[in-house]
Protein backbone atom coordinates (compact mmCIF):
# COMPACT_ATOMS: atom_id res chain seq x y z
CA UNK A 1 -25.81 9.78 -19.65
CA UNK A 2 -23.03 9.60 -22.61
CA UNK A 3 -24.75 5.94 -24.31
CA UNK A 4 -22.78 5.37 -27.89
CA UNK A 5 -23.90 2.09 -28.72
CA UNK A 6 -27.07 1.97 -27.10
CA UNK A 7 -26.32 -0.32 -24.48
CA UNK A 8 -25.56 1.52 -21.26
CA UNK A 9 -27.70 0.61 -18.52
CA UNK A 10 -30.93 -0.97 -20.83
CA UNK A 11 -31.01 -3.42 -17.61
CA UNK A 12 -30.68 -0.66 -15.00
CA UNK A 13 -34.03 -1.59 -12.64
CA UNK A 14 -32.65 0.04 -9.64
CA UNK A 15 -31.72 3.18 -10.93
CA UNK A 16 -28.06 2.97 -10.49
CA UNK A 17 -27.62 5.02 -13.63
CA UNK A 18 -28.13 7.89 -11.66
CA UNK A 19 -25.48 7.57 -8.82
CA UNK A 20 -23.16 6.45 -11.15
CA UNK A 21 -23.29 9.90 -12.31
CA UNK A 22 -22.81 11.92 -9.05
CA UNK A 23 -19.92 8.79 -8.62
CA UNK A 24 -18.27 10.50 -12.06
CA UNK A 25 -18.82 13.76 -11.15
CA UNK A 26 -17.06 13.35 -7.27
CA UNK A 27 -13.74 11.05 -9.56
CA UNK A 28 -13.74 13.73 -12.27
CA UNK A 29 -13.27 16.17 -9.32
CA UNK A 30 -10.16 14.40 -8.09
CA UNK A 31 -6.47 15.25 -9.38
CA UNK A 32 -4.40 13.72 -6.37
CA UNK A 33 -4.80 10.12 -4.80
CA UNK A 34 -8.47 8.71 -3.66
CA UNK A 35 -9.33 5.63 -2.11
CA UNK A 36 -13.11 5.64 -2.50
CA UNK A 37 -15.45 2.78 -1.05
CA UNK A 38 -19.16 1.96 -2.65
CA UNK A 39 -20.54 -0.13 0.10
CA UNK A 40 -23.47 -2.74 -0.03
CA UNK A 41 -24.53 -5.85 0.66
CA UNK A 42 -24.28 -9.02 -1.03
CA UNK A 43 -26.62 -9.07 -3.89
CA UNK A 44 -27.14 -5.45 -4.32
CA UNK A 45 -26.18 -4.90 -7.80
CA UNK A 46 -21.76 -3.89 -6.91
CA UNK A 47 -20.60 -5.84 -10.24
CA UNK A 48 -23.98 -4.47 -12.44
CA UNK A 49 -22.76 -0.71 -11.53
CA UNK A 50 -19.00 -1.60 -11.60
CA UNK A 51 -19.41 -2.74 -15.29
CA UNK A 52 -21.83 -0.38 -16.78
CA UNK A 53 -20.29 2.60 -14.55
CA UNK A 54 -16.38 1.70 -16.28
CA UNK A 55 -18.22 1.43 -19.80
CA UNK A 56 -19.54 5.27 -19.08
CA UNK A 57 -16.11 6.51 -17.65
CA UNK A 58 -14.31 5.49 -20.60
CA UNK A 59 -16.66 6.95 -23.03
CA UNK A 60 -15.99 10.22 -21.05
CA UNK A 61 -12.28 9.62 -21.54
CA UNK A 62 -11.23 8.39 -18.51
CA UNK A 63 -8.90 5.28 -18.32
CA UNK A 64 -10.10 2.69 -16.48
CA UNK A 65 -8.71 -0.41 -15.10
CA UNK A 66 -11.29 -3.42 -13.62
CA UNK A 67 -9.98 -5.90 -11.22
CA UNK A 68 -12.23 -8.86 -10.35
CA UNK A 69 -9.85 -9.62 -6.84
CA UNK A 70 -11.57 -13.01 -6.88
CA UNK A 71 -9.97 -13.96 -9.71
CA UNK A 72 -6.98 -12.92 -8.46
CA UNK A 73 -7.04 -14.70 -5.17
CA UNK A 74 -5.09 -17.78 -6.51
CA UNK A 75 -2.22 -15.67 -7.69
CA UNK A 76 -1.01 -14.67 -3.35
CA UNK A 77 1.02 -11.40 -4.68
CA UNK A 78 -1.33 -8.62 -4.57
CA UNK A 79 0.99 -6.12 -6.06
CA UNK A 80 1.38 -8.42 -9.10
CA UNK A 81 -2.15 -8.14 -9.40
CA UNK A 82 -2.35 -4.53 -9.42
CA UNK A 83 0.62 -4.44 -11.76
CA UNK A 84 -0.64 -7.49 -14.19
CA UNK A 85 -4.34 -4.89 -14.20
CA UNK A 86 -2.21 -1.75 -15.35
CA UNK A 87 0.18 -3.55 -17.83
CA UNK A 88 -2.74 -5.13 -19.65
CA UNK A 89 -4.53 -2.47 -19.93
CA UNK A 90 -2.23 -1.29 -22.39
CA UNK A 91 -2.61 -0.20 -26.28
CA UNK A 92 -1.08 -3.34 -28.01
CA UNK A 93 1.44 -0.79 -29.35
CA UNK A 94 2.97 0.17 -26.31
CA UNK A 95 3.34 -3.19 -24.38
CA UNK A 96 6.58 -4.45 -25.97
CA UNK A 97 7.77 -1.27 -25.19
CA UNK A 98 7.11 -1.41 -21.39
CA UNK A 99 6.70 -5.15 -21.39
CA UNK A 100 10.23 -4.91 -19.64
CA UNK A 101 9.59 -2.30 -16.78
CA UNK A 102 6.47 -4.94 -16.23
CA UNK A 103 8.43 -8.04 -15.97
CA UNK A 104 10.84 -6.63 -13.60
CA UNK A 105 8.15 -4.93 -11.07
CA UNK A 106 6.36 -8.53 -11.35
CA UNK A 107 10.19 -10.04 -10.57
CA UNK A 108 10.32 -7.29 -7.73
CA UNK A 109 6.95 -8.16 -6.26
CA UNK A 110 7.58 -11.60 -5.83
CA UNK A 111 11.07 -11.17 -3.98
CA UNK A 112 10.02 -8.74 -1.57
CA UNK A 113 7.21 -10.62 -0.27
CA UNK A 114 8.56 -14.06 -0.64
CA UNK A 115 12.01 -12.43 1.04
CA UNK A 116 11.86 -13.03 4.58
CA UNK A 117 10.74 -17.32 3.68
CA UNK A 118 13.97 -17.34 0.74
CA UNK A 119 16.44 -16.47 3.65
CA UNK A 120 15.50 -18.38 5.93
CA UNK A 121 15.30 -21.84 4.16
CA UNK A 122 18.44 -21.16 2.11
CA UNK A 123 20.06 -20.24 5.34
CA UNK A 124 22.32 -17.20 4.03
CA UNK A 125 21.85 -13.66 3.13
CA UNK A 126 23.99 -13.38 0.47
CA UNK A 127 21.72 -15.25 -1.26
CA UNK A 128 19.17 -12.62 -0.87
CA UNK A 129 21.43 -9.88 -2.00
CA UNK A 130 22.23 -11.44 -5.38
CA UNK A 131 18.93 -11.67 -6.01
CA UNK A 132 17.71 -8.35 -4.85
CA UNK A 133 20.61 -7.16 -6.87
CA UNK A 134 19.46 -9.02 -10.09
CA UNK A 135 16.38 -8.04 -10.08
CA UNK A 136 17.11 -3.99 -10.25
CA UNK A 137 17.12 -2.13 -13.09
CA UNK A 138 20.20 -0.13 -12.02
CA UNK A 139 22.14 -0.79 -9.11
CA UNK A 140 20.46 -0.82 -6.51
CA UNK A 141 21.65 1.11 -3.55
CA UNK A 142 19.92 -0.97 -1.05
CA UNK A 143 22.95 -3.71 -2.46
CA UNK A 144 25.80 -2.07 -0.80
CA UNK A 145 23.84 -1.17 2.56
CA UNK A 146 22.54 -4.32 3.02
CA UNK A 147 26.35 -5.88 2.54
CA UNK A 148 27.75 -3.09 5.03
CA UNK A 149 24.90 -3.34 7.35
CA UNK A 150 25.70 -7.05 8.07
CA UNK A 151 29.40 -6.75 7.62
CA UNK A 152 29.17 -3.97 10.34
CA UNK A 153 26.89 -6.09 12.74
CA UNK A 154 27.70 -9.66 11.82
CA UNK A 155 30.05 -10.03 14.94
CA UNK A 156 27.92 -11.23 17.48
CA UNK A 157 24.67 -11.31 15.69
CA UNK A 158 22.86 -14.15 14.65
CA UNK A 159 22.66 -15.45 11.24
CA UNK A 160 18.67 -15.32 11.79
CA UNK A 161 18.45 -11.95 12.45
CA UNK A 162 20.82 -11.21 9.56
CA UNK A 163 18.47 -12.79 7.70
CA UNK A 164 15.70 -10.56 9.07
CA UNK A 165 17.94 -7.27 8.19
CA UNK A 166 18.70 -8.48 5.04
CA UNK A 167 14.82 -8.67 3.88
CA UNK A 168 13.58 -5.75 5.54
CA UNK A 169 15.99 -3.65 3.77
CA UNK A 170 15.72 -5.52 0.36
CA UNK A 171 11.85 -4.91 0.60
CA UNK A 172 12.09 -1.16 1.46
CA UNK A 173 14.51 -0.71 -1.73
CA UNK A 174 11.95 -2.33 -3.96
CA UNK A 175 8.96 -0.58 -2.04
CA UNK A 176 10.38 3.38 -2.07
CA UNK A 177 12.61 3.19 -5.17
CA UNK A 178 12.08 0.49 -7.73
CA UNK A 179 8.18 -0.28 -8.17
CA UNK A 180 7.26 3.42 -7.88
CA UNK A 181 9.70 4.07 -10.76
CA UNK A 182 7.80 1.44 -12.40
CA UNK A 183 4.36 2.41 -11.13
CA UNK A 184 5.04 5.98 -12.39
CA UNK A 185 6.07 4.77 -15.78
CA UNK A 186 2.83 2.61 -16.48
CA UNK A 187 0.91 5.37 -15.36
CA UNK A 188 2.50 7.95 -17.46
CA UNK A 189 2.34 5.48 -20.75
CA UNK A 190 -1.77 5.15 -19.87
CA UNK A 191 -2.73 8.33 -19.96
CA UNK A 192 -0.32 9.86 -22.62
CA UNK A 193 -2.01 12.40 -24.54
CA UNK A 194 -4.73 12.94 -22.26
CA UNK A 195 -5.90 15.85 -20.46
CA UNK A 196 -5.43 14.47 -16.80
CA UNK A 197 -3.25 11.98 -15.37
CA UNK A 198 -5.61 10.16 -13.61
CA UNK A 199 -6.03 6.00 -13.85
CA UNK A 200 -9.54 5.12 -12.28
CA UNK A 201 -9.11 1.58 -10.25
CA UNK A 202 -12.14 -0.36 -9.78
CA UNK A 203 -12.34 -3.01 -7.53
CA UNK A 204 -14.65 -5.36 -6.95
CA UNK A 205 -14.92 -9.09 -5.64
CA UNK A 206 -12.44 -8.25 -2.86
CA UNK A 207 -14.95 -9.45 -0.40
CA UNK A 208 -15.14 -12.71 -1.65
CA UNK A 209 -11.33 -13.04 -1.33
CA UNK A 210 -9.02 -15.79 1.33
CA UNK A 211 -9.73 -13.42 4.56
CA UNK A 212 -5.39 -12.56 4.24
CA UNK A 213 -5.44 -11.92 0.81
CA UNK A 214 -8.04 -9.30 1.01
CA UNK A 215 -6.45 -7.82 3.85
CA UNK A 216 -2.98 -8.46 1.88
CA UNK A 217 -4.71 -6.35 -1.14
CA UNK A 218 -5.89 -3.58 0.84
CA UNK A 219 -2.39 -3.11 2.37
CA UNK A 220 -0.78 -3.28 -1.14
CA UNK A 221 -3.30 -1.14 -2.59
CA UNK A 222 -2.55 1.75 0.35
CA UNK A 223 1.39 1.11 0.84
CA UNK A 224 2.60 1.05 -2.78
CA UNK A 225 0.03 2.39 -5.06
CA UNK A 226 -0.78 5.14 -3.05
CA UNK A 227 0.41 7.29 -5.53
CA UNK A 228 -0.85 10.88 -6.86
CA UNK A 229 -3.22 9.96 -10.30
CA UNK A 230 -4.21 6.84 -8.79
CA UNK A 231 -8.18 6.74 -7.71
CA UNK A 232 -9.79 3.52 -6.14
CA UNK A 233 -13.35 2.13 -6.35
CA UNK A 234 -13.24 -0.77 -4.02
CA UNK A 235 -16.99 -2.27 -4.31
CA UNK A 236 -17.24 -4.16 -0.96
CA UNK A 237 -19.89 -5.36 1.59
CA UNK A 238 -18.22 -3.68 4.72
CA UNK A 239 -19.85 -5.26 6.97
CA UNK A 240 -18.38 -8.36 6.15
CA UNK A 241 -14.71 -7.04 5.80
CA UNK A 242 -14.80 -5.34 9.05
CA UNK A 243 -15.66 -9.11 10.31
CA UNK A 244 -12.50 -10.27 8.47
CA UNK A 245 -10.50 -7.83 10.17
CA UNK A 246 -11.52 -8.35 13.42
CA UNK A 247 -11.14 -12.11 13.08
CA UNK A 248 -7.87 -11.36 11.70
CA UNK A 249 -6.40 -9.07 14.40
CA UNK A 250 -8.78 -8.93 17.23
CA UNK A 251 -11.04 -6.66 18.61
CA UNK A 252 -11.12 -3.38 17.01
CA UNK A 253 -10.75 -0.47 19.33
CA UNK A 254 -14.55 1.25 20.33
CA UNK A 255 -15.50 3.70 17.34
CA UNK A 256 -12.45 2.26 14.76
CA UNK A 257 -13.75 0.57 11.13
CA UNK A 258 -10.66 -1.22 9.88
CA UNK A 259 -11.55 -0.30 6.76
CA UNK A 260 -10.97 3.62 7.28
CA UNK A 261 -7.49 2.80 7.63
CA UNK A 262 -7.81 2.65 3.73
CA UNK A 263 -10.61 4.01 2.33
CA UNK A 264 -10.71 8.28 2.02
CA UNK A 265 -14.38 8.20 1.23
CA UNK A 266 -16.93 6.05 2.10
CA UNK A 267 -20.15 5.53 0.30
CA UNK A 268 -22.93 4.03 -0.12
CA UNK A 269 -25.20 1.99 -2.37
CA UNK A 270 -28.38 1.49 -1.44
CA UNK A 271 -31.52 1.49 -4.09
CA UNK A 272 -34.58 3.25 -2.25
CA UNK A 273 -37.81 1.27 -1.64
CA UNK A 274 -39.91 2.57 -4.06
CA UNK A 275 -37.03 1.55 -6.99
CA UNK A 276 -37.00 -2.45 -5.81
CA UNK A 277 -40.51 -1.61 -5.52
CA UNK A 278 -40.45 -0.94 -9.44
CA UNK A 279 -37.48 -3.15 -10.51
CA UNK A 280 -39.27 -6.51 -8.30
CA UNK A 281 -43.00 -5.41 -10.46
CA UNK A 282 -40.70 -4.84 -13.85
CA UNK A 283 -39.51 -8.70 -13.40
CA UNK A 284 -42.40 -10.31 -12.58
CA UNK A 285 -44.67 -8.64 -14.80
CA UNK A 286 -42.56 -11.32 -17.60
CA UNK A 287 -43.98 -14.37 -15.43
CA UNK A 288 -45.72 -17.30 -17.84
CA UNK A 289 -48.69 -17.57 -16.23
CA UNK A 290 -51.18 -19.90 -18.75
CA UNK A 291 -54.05 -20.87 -16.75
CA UNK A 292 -55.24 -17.57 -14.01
CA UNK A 293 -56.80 -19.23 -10.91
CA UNK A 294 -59.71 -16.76 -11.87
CA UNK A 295 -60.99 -14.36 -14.53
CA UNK A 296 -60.78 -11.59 -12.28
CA UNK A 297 -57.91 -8.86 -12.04
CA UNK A 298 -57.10 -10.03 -8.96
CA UNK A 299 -55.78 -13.58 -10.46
CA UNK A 300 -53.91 -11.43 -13.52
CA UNK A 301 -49.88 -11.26 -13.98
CA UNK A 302 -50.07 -7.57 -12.93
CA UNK A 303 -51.87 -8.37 -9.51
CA UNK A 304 -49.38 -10.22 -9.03
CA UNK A 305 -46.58 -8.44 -10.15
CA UNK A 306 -47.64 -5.24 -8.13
CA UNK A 307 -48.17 -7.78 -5.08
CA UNK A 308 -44.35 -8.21 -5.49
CA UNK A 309 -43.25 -5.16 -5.84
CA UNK A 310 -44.84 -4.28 -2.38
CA UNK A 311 -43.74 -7.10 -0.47
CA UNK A 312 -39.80 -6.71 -2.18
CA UNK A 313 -39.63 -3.53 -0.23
CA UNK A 314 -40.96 -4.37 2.57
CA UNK A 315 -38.52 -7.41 3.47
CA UNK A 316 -35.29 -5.88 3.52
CA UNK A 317 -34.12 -8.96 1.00
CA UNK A 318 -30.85 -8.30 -1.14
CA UNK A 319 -32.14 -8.05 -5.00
CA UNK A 320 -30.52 -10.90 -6.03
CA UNK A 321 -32.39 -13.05 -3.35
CA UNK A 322 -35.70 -11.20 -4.72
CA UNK A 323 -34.62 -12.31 -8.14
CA UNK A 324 -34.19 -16.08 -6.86
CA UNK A 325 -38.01 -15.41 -5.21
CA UNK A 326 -39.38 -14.58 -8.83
CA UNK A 327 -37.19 -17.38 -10.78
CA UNK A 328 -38.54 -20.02 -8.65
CA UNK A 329 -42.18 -19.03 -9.14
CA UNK A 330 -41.37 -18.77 -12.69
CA UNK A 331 -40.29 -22.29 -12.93
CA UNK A 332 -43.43 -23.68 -10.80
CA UNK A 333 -45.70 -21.65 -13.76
CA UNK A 334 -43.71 -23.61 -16.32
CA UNK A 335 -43.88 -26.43 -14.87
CA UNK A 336 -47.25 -26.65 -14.26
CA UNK A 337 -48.74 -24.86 -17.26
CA UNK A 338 -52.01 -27.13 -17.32
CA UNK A 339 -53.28 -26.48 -14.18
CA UNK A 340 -54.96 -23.41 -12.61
CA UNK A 341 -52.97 -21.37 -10.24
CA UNK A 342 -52.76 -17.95 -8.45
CA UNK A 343 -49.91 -16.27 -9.23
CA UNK A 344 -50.41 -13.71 -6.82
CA UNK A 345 -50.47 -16.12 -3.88
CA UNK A 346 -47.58 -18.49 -5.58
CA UNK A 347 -45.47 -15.11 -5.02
CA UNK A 348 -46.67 -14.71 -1.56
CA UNK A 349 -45.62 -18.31 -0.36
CA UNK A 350 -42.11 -18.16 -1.87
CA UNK A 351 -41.33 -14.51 -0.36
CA UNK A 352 -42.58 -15.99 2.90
CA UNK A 353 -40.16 -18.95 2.49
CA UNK A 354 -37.69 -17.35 1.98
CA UNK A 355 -37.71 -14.24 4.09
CA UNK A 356 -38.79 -16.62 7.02
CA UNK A 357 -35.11 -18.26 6.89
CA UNK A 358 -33.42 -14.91 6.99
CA UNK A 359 -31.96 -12.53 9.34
CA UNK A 360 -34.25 -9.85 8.73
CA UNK A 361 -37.63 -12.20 9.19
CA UNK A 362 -40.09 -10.44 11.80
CA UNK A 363 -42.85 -12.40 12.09
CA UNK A 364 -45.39 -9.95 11.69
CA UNK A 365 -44.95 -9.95 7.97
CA UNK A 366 -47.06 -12.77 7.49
CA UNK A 367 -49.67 -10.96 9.05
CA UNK A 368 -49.54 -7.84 7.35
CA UNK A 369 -49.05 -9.83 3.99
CA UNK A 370 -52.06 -12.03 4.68
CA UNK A 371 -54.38 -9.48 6.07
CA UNK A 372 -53.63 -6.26 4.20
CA UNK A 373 -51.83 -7.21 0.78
CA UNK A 374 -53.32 -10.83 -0.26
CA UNK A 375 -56.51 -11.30 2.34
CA UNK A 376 -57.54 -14.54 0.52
CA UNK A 377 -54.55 -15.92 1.33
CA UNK A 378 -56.23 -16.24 5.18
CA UNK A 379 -58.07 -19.63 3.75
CA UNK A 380 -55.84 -21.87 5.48
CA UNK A 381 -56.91 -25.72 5.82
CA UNK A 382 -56.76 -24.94 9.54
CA UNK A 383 -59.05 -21.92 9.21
CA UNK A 384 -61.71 -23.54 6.89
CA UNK A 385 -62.15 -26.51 9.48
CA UNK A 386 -62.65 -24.55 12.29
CA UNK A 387 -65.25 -22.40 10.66
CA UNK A 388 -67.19 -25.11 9.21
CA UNK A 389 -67.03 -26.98 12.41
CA UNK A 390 -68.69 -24.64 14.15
CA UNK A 391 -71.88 -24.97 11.42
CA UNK A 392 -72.31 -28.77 12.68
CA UNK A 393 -74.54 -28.48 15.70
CA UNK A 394 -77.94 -29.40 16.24
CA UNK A 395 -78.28 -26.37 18.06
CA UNK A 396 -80.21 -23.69 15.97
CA UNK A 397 -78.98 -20.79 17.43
CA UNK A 398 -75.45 -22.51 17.28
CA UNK A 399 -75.27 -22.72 13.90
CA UNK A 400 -76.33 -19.33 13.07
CA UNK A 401 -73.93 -17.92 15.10
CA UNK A 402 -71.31 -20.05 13.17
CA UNK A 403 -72.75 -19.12 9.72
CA UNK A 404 -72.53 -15.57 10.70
CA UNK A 405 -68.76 -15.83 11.89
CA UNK A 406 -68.38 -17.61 8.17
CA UNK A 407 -69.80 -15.10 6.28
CA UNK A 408 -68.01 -12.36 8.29
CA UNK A 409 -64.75 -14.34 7.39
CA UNK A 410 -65.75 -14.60 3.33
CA UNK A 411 -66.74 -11.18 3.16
CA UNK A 412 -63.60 -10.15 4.59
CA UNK A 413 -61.08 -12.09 3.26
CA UNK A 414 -62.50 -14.06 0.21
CA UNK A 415 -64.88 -12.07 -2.04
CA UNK A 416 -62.17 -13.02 -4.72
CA UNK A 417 -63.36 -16.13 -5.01
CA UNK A 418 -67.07 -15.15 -5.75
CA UNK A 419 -66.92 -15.66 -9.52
CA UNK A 420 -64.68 -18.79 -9.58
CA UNK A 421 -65.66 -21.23 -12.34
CA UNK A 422 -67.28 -24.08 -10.73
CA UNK A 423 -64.20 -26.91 -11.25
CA UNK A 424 -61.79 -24.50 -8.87
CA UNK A 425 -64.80 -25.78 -5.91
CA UNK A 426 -64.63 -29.16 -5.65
CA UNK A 427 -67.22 -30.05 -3.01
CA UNK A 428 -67.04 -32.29 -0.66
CA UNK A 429 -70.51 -33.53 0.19
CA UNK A 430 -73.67 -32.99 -0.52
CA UNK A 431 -74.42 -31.13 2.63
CA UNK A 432 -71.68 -28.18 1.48
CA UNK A 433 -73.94 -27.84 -2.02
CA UNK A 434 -76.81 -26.89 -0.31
CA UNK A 435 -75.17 -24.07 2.13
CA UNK A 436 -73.58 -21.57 -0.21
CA UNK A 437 -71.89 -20.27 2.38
CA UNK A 438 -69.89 -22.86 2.90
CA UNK A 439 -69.01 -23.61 -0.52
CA UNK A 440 -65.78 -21.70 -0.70
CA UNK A 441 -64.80 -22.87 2.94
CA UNK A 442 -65.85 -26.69 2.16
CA UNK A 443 -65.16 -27.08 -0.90
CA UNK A 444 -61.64 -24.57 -1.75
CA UNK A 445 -59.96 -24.24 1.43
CA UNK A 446 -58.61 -27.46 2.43
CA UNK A 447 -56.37 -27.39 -0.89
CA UNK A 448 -56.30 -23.93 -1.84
CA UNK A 449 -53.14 -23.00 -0.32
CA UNK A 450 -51.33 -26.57 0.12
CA UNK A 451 -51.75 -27.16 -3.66
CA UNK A 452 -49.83 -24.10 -3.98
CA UNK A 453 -47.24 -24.82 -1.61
CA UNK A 454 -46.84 -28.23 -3.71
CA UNK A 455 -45.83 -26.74 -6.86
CA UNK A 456 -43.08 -24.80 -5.13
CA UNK A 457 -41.58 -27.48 -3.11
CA UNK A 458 -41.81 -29.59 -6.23
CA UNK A 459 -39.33 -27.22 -7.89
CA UNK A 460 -37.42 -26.22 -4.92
CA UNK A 461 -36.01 -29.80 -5.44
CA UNK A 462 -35.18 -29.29 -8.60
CA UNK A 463 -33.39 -25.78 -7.95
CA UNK A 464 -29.80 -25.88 -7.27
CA UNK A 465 -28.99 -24.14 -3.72
């Protein structure tokens, strides 16, 4: 991809570079009116491909306008929104000379939605016609047919639904005549010179909106800018608008997504396994680990980093929550830089916690984690005491069955822990020192894992939610 100062996409882990370039290729492709949808969920990387995706379509030559909607939210007017975007995105040069069409569409935008709520508490329409009338940059011929509409009816009728007549009207003249003039203008003064007429809209944020503002923006988005040259990104987490929408006007009828009332295209962002696979290892392969819990591979940075990577793509968790997995285990290595510890199995426990709170938990994880990705992680406190009690029998043949269900249980799960220097096996009597066997069990497994899960409470409180 085009890269002219080096920059684009040197943080890309998930391989987004790549779909942003079948994304250019379908925009380039489009010389009418798009509304286009990139759909994921929350903490999937929509703003890191919204910024480094504009970055490449300007360097291409396309002219690009960004709208963070949150940011916007305060403002209630989402045409002044979309307006303010195009206006400031401007060469300096050319903004005093349209500064004026862009004061008057934001005078516009504010009267016809505030129109209806300005009639009714100054109690008179004529009120509403001045304005209206003030606000044009011609005569507006909505003036005279709003005057001879309620001179015609206003025998009989009420003043309230004068009022009503009076802003309907007013808000068509400024929707079909005024701010496409203006729309059309902005757009012509952005892309003069250029090959195309096209203005790329992205959009992002809108799910994090006031549920009626985002539903305001969409409308505002499809009833006035809805204009040939215009093509719209929105970068949204469907799921969760579709939940606004329903909220907002009730159940949607079977087979209906509100937001295909909008959107022309819908697609989809969604990283395959084996990239949050490599972008989860990439990360954590940068964890501080001082002190290894062993000499062996197994206790190494990349053990554990390759742990991660597997268990990442296997939980269904958003990136960003794998991100806040990694950062906390980061912080427990840094905090805790003079003591031994196993990274692999510090990475385990925080995945667990976390994924274990979530929607997409199945309980069988643990399992398959445990047994088939981190088997020494199966030397629970509760484990170790139930093999060793089994060894404390004056029964002969009692005890060697026990011993032989320990050793089957080492060999297993803990041949890891063969070559461990002697201060990681703190016995705990005298009895454990003469029974090798039992040395791991005795003497490792009633803190092994809880020491662990120390550290990473201990930061947990210090972590803000």
């Amino acid at each position: 991809m085009t890269d002219t100062d080096g920059t684009l996409w040197k943080d890309d882990l998930l391989g987004y570079s790549g779909i942003a370039e079948t994304f250019t290729h379908l925009i380039q492709s489009i010389d009418d009116t798009k509304v286009i949808s990139i759909e994921a969920g929350f903490g999937q990387g929509k703003t890191f491909l919204r910024e480094n995706w504009a970055k490449h379509l300007r360097q291409l030559g396309e002219v690009v306008i960004e709208i963070d909607a949150q940011q916007s939210d305060h403002s209630g007017e989402p045409v002044i929104t979309f307006l303010g975007a195009l206006l400031a995105a401007m060469p300096e040069q050319e903004r005093t000379k349209l500064a004026e069409i862009g004061a008057k569409g934001v005078k516009l935008a504010g009267a016809v939605t505030r129109a209806v709520t300005r009639a009714i508490l100054k109690n008179g329409a004529e009120e509403l016609i001045e304005t209206v009338s003030d606000l044009a940059s011609s005569k507006v011929d909505g003036a005279d047919l709003l005057k001879e509409t309620i001179s015609d009816l206003e025998e009989g009728m009420s003043r309230y639904a004068q009022q009503l007549i009076a802003s309907q009207l007013a808000a068509e003249t400024a929707r079909t005549k005024e701010l496409p003039e203006q729309i059309e203008a902005l757009r012509n003064a952005l892309t003069a010179g250029r090959d195309h007429k096209r203005v790329v809209v992205l959009i992002d944020e809108l799910d994090r909106c006031h549920p009626d503002y985002a539903i305001a923006f969409l409308e505002a988005m499809k009833l006035v800018f809805n204009r040939a040259g215009f093509v719209f990104c929105l970068f949204v987490n469907a799921d969760y608008l579709e939940s606004l929408a329903q909220h907002r006007f009730g159940t949607k009828d079977a087979g209906e997504r509100y937001l295909e009332k909008f959107v022309d295209i819908r697609l989809k962002l969604e990283p395959s396994k084996e990239d949050v696979k490599a972008a989860t290892r990439a990360l954590a392969m940068q964890l501080p680990l001082a002190i290894p819990f062993g000499e062996g591979p197994t206790f190494s940075v990349e053990h554990a980093a390759t742990l991660a990577g597997e268990i990442a793509a296997s939980s269904d968790l958003s990136f960003r929550q794998i991100k806040r997995v990694l950062g906390k285990v980061d912080l427990a290595l840094r905090c805790y830089r003079e003591r031994p510890i196993d990274c692999s199995l510090l990475i385990l426990l925080a995945f667990e916690e976390l994924v274990s709170l979530s929607e997409y938990w199945r309980p069988e994880w643990r399992n398959d984690w445990r047994s088939d990705r981190l088997k020494r992680s199966r030397l629970t406190p509760e484990e170790a005491k139930k093999l060793i009690a089994g060894t404390e029998t004056d029964s002969i043949a009692q005890v060697n069955a026990a011993m032989k269900r320990c050793h089957q249980f080492l060999t297993t799960y803990c041949t890891d822990f063969d070559d461990l220097p002697a201060d990681r096996l703190e016995l705990l009597t005298s009895k454990d020192a003469t029974a090798p066997g039992l040395r791991v069990l005795a003497g490792l497994g009633p803190r092994y894992i809880p020491e662990h899960q120390a550290m990473l409470n201990a930061v947990h409180r210090l972590m803000v939610p």
